[in-house]
PDB file of N, CA and C in Angstrom:
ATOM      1  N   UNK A   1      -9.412 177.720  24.410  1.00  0.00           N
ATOM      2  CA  UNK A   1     -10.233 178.475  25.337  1.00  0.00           C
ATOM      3  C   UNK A   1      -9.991 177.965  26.759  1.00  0.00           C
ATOM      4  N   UNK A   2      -9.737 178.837  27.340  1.00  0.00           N
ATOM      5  CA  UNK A   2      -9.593 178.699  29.404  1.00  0.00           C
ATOM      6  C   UNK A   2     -11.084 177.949  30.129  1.00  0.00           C
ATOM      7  N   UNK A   3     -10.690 176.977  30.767  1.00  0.00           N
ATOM      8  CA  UNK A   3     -12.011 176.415  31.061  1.00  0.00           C
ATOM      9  C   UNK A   3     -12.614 177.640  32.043  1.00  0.00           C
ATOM     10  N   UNK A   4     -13.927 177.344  32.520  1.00  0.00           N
ATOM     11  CA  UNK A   4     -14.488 178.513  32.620  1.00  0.00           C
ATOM     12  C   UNK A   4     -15.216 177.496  33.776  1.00  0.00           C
ATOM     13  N   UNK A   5     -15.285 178.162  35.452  1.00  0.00           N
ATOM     14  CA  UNK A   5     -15.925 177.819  36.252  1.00  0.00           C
ATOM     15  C   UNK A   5     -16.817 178.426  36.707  1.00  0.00           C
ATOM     16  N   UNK A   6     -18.120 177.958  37.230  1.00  0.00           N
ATOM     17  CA  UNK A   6     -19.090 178.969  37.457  1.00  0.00           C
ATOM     18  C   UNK A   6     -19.677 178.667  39.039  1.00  0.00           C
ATOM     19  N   UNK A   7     -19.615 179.410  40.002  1.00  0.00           N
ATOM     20  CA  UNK A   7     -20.110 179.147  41.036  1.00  0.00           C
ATOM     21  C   UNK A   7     -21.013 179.855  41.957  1.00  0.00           C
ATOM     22  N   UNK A   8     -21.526 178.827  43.174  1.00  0.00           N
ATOM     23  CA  UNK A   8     -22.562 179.249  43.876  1.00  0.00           C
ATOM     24  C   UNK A   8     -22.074 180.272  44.905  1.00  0.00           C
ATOM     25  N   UNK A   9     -22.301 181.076  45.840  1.00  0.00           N
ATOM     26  CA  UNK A   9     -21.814 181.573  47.174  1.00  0.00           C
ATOM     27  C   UNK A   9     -23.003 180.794  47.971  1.00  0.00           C
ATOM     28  N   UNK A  10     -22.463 179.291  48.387  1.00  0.00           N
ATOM     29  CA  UNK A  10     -23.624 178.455  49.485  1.00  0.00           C
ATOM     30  C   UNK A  10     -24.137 179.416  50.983  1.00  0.00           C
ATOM     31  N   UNK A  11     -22.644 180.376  51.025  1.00  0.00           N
ATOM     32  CA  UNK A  11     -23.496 180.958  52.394  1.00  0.00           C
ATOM     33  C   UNK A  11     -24.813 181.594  51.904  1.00  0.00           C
ATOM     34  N   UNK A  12     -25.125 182.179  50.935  1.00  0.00           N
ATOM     35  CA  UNK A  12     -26.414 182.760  50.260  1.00  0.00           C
ATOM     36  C   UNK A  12     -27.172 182.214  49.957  1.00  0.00           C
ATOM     37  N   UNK A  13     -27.111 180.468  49.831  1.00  0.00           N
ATOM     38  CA  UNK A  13     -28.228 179.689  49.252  1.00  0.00           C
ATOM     39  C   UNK A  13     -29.186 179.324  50.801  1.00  0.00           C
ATOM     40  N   UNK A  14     -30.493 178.923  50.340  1.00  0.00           N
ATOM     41  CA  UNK A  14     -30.462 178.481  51.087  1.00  0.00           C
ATOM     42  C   UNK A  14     -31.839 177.476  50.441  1.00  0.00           C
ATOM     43  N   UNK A  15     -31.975 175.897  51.035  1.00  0.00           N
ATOM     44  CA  UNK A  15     -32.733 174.222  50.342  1.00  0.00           C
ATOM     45  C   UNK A  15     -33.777 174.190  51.010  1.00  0.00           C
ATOM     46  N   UNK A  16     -34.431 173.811  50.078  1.00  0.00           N
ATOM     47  CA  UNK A  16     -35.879 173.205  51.210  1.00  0.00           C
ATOM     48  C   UNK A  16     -35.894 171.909  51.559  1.00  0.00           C
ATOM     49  N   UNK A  17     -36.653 171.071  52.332  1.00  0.00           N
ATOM     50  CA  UNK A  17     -36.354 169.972  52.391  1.00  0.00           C
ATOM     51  C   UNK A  17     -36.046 169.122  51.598  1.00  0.00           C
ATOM     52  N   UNK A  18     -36.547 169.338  50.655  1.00  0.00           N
ATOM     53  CA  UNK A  18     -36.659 168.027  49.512  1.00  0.00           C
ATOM     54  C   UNK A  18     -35.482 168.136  48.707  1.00  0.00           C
ATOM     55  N   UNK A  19     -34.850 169.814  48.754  1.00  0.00           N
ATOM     56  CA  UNK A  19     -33.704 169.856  47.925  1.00  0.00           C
ATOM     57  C   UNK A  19     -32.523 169.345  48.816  1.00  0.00           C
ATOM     58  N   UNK A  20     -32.254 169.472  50.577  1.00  0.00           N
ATOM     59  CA  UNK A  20     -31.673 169.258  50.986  1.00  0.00           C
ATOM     60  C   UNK A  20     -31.447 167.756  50.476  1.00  0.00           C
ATOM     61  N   UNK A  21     -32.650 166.402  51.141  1.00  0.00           N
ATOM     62  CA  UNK A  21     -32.589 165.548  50.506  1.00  0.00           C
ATOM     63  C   UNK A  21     -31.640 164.891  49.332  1.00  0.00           C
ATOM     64  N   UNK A  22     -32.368 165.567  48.466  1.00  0.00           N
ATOM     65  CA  UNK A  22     -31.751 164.951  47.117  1.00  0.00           C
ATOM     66  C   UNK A  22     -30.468 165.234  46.836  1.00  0.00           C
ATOM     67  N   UNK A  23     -30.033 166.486  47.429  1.00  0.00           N
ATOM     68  CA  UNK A  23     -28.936 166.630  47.403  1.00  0.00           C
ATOM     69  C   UNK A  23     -27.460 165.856  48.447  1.00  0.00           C
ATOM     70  N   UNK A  24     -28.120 165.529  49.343  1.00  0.00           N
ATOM     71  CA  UNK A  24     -27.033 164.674  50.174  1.00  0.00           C
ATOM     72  C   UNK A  24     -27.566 162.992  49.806  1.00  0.00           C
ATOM     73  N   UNK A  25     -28.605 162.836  48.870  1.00  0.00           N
ATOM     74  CA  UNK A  25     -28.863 161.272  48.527  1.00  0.00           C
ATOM     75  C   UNK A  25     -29.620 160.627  49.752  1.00  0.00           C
ATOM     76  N   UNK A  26     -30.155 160.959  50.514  1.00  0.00           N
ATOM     77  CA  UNK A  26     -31.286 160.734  51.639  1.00  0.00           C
ATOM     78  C   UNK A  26     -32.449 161.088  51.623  1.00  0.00           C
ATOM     79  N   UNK A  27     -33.373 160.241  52.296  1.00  0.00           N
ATOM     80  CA  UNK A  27     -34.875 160.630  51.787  1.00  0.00           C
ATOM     81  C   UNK A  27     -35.477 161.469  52.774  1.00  0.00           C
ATOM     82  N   UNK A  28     -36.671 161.496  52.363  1.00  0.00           N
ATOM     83  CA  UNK A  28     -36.881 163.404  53.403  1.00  0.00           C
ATOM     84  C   UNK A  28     -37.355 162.880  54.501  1.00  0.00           C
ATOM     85  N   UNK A  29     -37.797 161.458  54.426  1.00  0.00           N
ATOM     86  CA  UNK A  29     -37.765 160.835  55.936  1.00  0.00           C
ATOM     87  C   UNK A  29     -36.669 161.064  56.699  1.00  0.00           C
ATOM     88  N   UNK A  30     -35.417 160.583  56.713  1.00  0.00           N
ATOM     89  CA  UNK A  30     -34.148 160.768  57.225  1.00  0.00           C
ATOM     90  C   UNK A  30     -34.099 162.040  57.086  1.00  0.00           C
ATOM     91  N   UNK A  31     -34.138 163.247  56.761  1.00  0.00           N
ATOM     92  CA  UNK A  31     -34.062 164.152  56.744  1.00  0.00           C
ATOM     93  C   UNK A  31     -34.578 164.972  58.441  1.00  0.00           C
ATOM     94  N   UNK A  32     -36.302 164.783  57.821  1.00  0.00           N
ATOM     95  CA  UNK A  32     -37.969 164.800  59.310  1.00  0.00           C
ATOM     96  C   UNK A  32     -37.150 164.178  60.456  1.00  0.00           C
ATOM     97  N   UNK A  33     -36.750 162.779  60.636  1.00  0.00           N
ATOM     98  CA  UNK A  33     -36.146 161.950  61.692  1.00  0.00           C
ATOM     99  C   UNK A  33     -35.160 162.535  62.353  1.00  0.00           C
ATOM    100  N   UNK A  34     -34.039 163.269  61.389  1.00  0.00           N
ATOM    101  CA  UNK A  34     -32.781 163.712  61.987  1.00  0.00           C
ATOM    102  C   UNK A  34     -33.365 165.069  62.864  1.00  0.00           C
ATOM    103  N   UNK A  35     -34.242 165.938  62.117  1.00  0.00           N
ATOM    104  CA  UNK A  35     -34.244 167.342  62.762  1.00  0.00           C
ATOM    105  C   UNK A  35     -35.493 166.921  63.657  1.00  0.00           C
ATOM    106  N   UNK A  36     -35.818 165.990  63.931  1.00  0.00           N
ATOM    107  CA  UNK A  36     -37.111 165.656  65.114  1.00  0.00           C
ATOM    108  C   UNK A  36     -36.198 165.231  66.247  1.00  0.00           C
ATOM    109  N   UNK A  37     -35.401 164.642  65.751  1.00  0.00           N
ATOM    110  CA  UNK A  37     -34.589 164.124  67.100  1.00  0.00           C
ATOM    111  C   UNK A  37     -33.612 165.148  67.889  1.00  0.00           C
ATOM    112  N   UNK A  38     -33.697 166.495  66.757  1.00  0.00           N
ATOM    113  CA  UNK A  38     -32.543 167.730  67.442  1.00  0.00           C
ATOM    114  C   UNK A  38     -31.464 167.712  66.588  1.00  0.00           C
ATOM    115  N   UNK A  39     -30.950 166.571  65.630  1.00  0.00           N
ATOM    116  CA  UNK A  39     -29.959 166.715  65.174  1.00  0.00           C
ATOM    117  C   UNK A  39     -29.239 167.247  64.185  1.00  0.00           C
ATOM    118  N   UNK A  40     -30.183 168.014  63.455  1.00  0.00           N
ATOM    119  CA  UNK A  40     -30.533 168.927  62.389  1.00  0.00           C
ATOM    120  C   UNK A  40     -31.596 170.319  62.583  1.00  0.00           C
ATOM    121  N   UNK A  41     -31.101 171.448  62.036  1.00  0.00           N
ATOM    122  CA  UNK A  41     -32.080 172.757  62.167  1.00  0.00           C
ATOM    123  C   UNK A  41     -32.192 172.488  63.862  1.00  0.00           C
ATOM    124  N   UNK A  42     -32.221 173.937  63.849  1.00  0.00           N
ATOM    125  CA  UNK A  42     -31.940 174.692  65.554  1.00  0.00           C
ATOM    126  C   UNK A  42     -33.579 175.032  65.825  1.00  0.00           C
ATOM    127  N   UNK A  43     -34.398 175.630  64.888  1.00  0.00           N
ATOM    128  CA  UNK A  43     -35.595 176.023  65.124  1.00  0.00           C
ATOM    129  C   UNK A  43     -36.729 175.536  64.211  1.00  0.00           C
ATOM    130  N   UNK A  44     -36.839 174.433  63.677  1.00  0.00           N
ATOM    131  CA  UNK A  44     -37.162 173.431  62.134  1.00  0.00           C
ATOM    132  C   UNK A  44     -38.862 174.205  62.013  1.00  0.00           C
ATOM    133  N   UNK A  45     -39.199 174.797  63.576  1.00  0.00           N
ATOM    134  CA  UNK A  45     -40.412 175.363  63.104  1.00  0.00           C
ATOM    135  C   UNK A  45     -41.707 173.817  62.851  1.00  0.00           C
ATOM    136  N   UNK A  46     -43.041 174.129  62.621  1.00  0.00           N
ATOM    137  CA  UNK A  46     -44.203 172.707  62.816  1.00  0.00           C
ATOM    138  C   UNK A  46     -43.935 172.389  61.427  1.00  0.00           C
ATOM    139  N   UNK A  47     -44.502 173.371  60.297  1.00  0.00           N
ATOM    140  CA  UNK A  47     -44.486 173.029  59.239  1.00  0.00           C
ATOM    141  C   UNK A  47     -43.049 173.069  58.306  1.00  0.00           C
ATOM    142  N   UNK A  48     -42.963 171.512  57.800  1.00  0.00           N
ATOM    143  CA  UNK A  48     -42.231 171.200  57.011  1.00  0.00           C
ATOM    144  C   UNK A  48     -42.218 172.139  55.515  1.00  0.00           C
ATOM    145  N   UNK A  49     -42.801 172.203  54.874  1.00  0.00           N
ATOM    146  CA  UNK A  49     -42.826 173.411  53.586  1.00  0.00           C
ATOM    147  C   UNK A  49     -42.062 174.854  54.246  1.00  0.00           C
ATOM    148  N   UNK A  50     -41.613 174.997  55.326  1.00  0.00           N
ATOM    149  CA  UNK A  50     -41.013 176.330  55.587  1.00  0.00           C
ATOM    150  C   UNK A  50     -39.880 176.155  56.059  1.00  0.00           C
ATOM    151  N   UNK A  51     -39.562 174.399  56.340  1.00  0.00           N
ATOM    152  CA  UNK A  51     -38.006 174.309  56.671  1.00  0.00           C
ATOM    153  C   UNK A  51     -37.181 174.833  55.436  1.00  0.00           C
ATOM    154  N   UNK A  52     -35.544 175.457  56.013  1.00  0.00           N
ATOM    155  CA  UNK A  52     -34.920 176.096  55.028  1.00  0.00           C
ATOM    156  C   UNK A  52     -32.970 175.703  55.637  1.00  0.00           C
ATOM    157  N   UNK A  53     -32.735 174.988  54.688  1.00  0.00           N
ATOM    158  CA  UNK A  53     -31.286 174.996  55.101  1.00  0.00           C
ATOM    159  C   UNK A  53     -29.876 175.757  54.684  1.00  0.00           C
ATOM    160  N   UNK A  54     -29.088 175.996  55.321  1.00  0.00           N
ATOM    161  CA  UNK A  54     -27.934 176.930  54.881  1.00  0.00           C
ATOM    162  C   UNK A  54     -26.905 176.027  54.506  1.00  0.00           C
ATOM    163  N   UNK A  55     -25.992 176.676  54.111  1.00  0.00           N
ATOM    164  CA  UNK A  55     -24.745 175.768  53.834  1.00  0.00           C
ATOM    165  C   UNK A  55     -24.288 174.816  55.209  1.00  0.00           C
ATOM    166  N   UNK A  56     -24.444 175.051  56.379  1.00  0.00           N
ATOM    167  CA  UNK A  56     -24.056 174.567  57.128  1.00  0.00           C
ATOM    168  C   UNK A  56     -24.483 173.533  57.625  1.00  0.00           C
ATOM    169  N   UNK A  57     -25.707 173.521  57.841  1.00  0.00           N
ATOM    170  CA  UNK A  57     -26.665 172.461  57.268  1.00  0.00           C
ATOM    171  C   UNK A  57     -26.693 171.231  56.516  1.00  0.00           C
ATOM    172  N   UNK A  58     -25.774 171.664  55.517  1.00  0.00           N
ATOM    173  CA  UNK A  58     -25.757 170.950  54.141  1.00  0.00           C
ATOM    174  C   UNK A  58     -24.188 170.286  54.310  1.00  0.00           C
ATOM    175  N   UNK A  59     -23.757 170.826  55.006  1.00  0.00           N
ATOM    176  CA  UNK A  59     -22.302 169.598  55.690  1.00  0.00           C
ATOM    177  C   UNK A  59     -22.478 169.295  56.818  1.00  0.00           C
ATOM    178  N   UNK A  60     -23.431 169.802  57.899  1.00  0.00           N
ATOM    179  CA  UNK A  60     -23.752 169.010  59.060  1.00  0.00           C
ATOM    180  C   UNK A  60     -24.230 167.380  58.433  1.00  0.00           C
ATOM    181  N   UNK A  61     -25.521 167.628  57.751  1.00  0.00           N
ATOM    182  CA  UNK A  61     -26.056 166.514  57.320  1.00  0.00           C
ATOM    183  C   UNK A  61     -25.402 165.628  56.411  1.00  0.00           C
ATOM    184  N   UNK A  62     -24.503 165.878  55.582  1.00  0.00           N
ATOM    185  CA  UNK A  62     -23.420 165.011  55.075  1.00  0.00           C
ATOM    186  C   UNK A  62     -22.040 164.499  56.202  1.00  0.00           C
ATOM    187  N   UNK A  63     -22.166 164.990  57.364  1.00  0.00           N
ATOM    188  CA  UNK A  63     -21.056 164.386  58.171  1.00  0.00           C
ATOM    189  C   UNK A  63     -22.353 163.780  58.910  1.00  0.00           C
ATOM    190  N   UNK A  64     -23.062 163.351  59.478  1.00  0.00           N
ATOM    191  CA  UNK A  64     -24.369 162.795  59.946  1.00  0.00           C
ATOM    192  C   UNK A  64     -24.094 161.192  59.010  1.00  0.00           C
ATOM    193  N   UNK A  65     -24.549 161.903  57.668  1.00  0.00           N
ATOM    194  CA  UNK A  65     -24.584 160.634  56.700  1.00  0.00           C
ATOM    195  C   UNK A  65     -23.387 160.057  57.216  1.00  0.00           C
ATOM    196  N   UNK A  66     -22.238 160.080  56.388  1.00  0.00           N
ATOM    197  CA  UNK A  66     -20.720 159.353  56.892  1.00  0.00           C
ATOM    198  C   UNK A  66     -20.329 158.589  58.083  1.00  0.00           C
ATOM    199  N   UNK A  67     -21.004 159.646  59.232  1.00  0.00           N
ATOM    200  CA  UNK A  67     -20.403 158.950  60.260  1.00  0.00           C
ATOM    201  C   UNK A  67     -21.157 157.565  60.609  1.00  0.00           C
ATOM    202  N   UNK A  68     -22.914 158.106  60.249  1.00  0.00           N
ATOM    203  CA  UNK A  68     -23.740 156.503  60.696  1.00  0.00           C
ATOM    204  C   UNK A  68     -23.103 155.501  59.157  1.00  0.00           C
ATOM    205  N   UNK A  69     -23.086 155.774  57.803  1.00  0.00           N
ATOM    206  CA  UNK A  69     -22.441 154.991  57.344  1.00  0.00           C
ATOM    207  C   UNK A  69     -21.447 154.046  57.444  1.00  0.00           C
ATOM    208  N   UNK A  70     -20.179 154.902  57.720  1.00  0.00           N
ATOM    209  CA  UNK A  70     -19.057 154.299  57.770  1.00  0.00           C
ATOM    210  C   UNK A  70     -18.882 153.747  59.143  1.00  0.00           C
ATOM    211  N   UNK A  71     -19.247 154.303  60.309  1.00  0.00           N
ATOM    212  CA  UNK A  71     -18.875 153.702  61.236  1.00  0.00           C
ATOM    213  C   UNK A  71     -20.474 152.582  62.106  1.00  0.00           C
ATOM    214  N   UNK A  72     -21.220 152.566  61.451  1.00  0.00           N
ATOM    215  CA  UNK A  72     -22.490 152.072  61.832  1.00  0.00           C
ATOM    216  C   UNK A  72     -23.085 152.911  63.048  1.00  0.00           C
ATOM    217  N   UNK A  73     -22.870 154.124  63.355  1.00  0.00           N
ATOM    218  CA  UNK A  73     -23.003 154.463  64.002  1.00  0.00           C
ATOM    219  C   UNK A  73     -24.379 154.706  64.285  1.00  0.00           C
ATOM    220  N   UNK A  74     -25.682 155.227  65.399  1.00  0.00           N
ATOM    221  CA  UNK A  74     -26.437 155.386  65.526  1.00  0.00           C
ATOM    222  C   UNK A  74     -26.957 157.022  65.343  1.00  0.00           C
ATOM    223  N   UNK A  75     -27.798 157.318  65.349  1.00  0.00           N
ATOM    224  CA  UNK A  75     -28.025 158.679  65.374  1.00  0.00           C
ATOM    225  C   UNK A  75     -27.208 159.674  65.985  1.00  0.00           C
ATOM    226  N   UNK A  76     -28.222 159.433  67.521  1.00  0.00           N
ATOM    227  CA  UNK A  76     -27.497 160.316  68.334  1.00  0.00           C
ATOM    228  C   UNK A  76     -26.074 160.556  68.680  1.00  0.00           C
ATOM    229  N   UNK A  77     -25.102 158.971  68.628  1.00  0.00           N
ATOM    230  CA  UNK A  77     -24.049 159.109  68.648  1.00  0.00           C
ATOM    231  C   UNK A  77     -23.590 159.980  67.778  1.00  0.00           C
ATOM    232  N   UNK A  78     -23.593 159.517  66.459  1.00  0.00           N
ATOM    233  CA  UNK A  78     -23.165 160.211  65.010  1.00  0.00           C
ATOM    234  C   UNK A  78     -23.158 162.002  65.582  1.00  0.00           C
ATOM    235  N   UNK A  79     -24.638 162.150  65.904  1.00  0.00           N
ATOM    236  CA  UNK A  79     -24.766 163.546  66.184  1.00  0.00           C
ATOM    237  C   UNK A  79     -23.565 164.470  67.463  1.00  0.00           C
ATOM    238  N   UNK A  80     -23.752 163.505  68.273  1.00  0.00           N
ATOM    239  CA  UNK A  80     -22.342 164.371  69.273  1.00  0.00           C
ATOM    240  C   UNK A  80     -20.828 164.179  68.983  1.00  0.00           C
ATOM    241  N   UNK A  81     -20.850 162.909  67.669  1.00  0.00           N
ATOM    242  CA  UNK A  81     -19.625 163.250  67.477  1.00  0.00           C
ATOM    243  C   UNK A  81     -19.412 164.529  66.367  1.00  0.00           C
ATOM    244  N   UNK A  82     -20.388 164.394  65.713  1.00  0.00           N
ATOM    245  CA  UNK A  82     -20.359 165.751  64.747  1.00  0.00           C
ATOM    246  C   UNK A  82     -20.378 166.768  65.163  1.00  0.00           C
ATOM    247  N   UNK A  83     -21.406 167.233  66.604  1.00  0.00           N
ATOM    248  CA  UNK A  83     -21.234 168.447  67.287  1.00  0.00           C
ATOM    249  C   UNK A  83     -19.199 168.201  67.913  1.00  0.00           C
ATOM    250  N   UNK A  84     -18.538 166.934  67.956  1.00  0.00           N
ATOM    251  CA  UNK A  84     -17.224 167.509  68.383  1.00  0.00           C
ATOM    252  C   UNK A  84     -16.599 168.200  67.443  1.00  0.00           C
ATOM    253  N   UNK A  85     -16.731 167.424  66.460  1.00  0.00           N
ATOM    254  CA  UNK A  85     -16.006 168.139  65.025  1.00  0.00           C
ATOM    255  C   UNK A  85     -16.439 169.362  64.659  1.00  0.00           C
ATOM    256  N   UNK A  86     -17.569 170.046  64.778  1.00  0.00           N
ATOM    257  CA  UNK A  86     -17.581 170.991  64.747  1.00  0.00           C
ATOM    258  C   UNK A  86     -17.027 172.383  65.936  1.00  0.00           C
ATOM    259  N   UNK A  87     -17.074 171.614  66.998  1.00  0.00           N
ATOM    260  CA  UNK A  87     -15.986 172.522  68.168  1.00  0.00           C
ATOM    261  C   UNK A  87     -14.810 172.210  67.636  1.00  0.00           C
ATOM    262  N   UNK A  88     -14.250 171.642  67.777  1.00  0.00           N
ATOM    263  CA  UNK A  88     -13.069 171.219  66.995  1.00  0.00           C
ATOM    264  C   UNK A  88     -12.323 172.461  65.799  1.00  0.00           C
ATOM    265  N   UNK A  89     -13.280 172.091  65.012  1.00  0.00           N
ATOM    266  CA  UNK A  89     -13.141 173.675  63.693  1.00  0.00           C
ATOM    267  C   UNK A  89     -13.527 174.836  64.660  1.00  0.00           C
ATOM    268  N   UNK A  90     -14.544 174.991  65.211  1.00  0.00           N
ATOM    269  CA  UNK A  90     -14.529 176.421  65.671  1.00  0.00           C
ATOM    270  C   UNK A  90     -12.907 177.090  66.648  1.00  0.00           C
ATOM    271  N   UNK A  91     -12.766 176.044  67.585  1.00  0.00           N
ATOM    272  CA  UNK A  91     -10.964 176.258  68.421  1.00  0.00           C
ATOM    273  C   UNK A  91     -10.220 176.456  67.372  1.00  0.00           C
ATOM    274  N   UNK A  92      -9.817 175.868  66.300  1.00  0.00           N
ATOM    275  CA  UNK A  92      -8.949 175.578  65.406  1.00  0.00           C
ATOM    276  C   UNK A  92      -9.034 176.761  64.752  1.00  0.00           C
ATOM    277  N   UNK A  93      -9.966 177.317  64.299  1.00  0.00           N
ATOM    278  CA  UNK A  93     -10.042 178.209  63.384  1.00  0.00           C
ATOM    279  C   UNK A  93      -9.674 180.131  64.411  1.00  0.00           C
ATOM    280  N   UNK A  94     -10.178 179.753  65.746  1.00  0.00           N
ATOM    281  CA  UNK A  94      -9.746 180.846  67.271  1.00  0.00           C
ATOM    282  C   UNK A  94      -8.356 180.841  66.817  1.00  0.00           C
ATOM    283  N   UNK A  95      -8.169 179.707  67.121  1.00  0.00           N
ATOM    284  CA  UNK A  95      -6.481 179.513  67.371  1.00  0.00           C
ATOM    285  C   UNK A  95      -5.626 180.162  65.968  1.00  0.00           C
ATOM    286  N   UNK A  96      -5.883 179.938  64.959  1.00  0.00           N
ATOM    287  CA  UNK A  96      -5.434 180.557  63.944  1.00  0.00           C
ATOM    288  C   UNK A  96      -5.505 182.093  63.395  1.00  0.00           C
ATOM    289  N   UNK A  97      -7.020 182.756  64.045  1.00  0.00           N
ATOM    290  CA  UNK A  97      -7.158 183.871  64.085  1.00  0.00           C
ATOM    291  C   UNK A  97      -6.009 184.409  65.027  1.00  0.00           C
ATOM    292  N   UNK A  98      -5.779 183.741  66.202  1.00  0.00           N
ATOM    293  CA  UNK A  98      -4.809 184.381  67.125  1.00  0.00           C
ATOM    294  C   UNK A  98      -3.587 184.567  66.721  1.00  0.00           C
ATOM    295  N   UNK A  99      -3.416 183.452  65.634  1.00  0.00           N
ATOM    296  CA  UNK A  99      -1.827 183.694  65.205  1.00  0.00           C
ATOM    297  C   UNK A  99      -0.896 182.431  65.686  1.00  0.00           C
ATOM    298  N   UNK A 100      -1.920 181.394  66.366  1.00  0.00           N
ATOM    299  CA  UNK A 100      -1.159 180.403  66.809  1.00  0.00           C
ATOM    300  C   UNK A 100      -1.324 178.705  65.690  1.00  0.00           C
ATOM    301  N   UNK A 101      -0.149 178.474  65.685  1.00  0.00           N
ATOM    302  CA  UNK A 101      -0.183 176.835  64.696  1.00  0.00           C
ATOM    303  C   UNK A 101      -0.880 175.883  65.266  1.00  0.00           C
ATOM    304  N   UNK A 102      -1.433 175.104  64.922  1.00  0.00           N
ATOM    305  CA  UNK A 102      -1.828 174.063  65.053  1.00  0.00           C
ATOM    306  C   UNK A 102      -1.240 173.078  65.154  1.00  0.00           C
ATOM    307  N   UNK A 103      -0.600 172.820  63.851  1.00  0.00           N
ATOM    308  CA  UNK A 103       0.057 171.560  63.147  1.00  0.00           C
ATOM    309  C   UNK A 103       1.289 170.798  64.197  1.00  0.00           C
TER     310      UNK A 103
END
């Protein structure tokens, strides 16, 4: 029998806090902390029970994790280097729509 994969479409999902959490292995403190400081969710809204994250979200906050991990980095730093990486992909991905290489 053919193994058989079954998957999500993440642009359609979308976590609540606690699932975000558990799912990147951080507690929903770090979670509250990151999007209080700006560095997470654009509009997080007062009440926490109505925060809601998208896929994008859900690799912002795993490149967040990594970067203060691995490089000891601090919050905010972590955070503008992640906002580079994400300009970064957005040019990269222009540039390829245009028809031009990268590499």
């Amino acid at each position: 029998m053919a193994n058989e994969y079954i998957g999500l479409r993440l642009d359609d999902m979308r976590l609540t806090l606690d699932e975000c959490a558990a799912s990147c292995m951080v507690s929903r403190e770090w979670i509250v902390e990151h999007v209080q400081a700006g560095l997470l969710l654009a509009e997080p809204g007062p009440d926490l029970a109505q925060w809601s994250f998208d896929s994008r979200d859900l690799v912002r906050t795993r490149r967040l994790i990594e970067l203060e991990q691995t490089f000891e980095a601090d919050p905010a730093l972590a955070g503008l280097v992640a906002d580079l990486i994400d300009e970064l992909e957005r040019l990269r991905s222009r540039l390829h729509r245009a028809g031009v290489s990268t590499a």
